[in-house]
Protein backbone atom coordinates (compact mmCIF):
# COMPACT_ATOMS: atom_id res chain seq x y z
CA UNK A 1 0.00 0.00 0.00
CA UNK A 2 1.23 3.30 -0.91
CA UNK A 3 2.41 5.92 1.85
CA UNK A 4 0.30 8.83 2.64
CA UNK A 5 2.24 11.13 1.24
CA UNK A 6 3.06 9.22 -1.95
CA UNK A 7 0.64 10.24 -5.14
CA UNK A 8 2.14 8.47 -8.42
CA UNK A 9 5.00 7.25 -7.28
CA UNK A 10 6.06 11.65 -6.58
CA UNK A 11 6.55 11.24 -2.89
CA UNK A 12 6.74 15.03 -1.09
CA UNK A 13 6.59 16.23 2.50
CA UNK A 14 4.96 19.25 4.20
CA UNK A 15 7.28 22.07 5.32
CA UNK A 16 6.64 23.24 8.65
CA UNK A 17 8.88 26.16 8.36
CA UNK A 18 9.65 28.35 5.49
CA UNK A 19 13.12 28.38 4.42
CA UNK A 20 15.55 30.26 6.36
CA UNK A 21 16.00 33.39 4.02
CA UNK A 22 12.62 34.03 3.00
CA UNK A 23 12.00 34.65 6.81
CA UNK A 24 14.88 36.86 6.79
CA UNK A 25 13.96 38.64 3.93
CA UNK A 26 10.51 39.06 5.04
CA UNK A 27 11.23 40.38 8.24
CA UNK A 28 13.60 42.79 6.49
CA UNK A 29 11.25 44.26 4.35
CA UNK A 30 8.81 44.59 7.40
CA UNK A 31 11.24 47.04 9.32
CA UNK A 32 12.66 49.14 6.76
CA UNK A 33 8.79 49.57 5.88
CA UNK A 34 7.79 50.20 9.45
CA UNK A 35 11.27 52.59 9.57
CA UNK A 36 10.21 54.39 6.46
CA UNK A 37 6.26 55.12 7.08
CA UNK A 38 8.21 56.66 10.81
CA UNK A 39 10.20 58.57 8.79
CA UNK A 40 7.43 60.59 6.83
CA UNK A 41 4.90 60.32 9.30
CA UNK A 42 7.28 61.98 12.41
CA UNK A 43 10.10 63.46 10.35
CA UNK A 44 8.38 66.56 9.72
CA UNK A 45 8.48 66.96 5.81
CA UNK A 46 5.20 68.07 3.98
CA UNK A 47 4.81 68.99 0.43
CA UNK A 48 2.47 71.67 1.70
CA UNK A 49 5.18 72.84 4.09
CA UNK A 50 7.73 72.93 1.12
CA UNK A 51 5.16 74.41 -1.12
CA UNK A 52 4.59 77.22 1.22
CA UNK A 53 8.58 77.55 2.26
CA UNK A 54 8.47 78.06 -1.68
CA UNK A 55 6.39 80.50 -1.92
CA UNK A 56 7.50 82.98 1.09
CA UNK A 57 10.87 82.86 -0.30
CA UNK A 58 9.22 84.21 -3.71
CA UNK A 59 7.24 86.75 -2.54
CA UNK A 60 10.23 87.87 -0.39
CA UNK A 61 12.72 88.27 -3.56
CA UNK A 62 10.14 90.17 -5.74
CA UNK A 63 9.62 92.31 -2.50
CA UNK A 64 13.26 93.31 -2.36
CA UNK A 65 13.60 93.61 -6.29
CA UNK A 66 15.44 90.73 -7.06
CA UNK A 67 14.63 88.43 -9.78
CA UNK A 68 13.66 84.91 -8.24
CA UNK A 69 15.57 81.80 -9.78
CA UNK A 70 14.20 80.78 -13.21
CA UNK A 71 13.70 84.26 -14.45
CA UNK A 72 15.62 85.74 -16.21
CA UNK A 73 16.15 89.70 -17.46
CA UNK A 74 15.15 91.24 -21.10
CA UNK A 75 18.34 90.26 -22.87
CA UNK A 76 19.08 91.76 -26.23
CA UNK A 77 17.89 90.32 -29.48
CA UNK A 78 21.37 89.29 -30.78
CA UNK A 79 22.37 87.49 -27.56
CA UNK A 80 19.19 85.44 -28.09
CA UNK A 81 19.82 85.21 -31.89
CA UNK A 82 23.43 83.77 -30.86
CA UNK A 83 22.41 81.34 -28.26
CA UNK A 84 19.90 80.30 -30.50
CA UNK A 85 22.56 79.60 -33.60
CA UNK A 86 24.53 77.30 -31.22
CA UNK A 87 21.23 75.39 -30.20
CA UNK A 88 20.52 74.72 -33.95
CA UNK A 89 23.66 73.31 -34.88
CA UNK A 90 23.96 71.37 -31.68
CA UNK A 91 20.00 69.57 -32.05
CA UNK A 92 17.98 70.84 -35.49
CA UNK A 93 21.12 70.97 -37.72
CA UNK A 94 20.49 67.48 -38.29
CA UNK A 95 17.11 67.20 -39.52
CA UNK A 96 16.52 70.61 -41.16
CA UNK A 97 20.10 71.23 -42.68
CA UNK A 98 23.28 73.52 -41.23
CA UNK A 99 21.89 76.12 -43.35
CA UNK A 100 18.27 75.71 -42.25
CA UNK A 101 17.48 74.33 -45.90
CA UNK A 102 15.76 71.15 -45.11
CA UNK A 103 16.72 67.65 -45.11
CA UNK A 104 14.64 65.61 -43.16
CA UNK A 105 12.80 68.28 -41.60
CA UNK A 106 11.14 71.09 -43.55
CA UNK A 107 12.85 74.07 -45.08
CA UNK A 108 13.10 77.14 -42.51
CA UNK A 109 14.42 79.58 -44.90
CA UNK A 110 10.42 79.78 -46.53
CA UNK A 111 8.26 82.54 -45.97
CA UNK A 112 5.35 80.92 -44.29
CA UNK A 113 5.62 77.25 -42.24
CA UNK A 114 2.85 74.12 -42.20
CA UNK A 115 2.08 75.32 -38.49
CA UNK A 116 2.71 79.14 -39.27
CA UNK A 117 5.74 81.50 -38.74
CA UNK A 118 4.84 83.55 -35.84
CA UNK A 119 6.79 83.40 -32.55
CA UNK A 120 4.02 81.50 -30.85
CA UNK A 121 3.64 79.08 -33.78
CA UNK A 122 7.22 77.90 -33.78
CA UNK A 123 7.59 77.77 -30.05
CA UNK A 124 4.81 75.45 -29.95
CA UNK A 125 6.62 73.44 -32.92
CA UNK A 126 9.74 73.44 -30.89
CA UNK A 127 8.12 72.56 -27.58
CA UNK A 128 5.53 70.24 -28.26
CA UNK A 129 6.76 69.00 -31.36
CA UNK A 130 4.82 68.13 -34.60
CA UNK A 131 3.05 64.75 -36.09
CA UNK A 132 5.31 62.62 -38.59
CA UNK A 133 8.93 63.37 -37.11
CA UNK A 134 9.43 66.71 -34.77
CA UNK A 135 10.26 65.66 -31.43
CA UNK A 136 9.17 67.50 -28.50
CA UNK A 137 11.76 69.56 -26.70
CA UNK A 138 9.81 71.34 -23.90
CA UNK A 139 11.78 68.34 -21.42
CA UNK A 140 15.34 68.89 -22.91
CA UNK A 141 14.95 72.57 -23.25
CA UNK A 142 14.94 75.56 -20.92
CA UNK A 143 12.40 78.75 -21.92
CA UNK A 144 15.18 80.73 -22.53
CA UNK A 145 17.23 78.21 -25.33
CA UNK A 146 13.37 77.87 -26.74
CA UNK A 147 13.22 81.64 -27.10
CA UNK A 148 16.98 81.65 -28.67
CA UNK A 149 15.97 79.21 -31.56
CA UNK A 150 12.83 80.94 -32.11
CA UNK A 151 14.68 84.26 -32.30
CA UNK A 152 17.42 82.49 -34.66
CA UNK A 153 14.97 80.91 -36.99
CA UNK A 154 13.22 83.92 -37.37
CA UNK A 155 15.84 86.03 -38.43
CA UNK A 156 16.43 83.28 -41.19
């Protein structure tokens, strides 16, 4: 007669105990959890509390005249122009040509664009991109290199 624990000849036993390092594991992960909920929970940081820290510091620049990080002064149209030359040949150079011809990208030396030539028009191009091939650049791109290639490709 076959043993209890025997089904098809595959004999196998019950564990009593897990193994070894799955309790350690496990026991592991249950304090650093316990450690890190204490952290947030008692250590005092708040997104609100940042968010208003934030926002006193602001209000306290503009107060005393100063221009808070991020913004930046009116610069003059050829410094843009400039910074905006170096921007095309180091990204768009590529796709539209080193002298803004085409190539894979459209021509920028035309009068008038798919998407239209104004300022707003070709930021929007250059930050959210276009269907069938212009990336978006809004991640990879500050406002102020944005407002350099607009200024360069509209003195093209």
């Amino acid at each position: 007669m076959a043993e209890k624990n025997d089904f098809d000849g595959i004999g196998y036993r019950i564990e009593k105990k897990s193994p070894g390092i799955f309790r350690l594991l496990f026991w592991g992960l249950v304090a650093w959890g316990v450690a890190f909920i204490a952290y947030y929970l008692f250590g005092g940081w708040s997104s609100e509390g940042e968010f208003e820290q934030k926002k006193k510091a602001k209000q306290e620049t503009v107060a005393k005249g100063v221009a808070p990080a991020g913004v930046h002064k009116e610069g003059k149209k050829e410094d843009y122009i400039a910074m905006g030359k170096a921007e095309y040949a180091a990204r768009c150079a590529v796709c539209h040509g080193p002298e803004a011809k085409g190539g894979i990208g459209p021509d920028l030396t035309r009068k008038e664009y798919k998407y239209g030539r104004s300022e707003q028009a070709i930021t929007a191009s250059i930050s959210e991109g276009r269907p069938d091939g212009m990336p978006p650049f809004k991640n990879e791109l500050s406002h102020e290199k944005i407002e350099g290639l607009v200024a360069y490709i509209l003195s093209l």
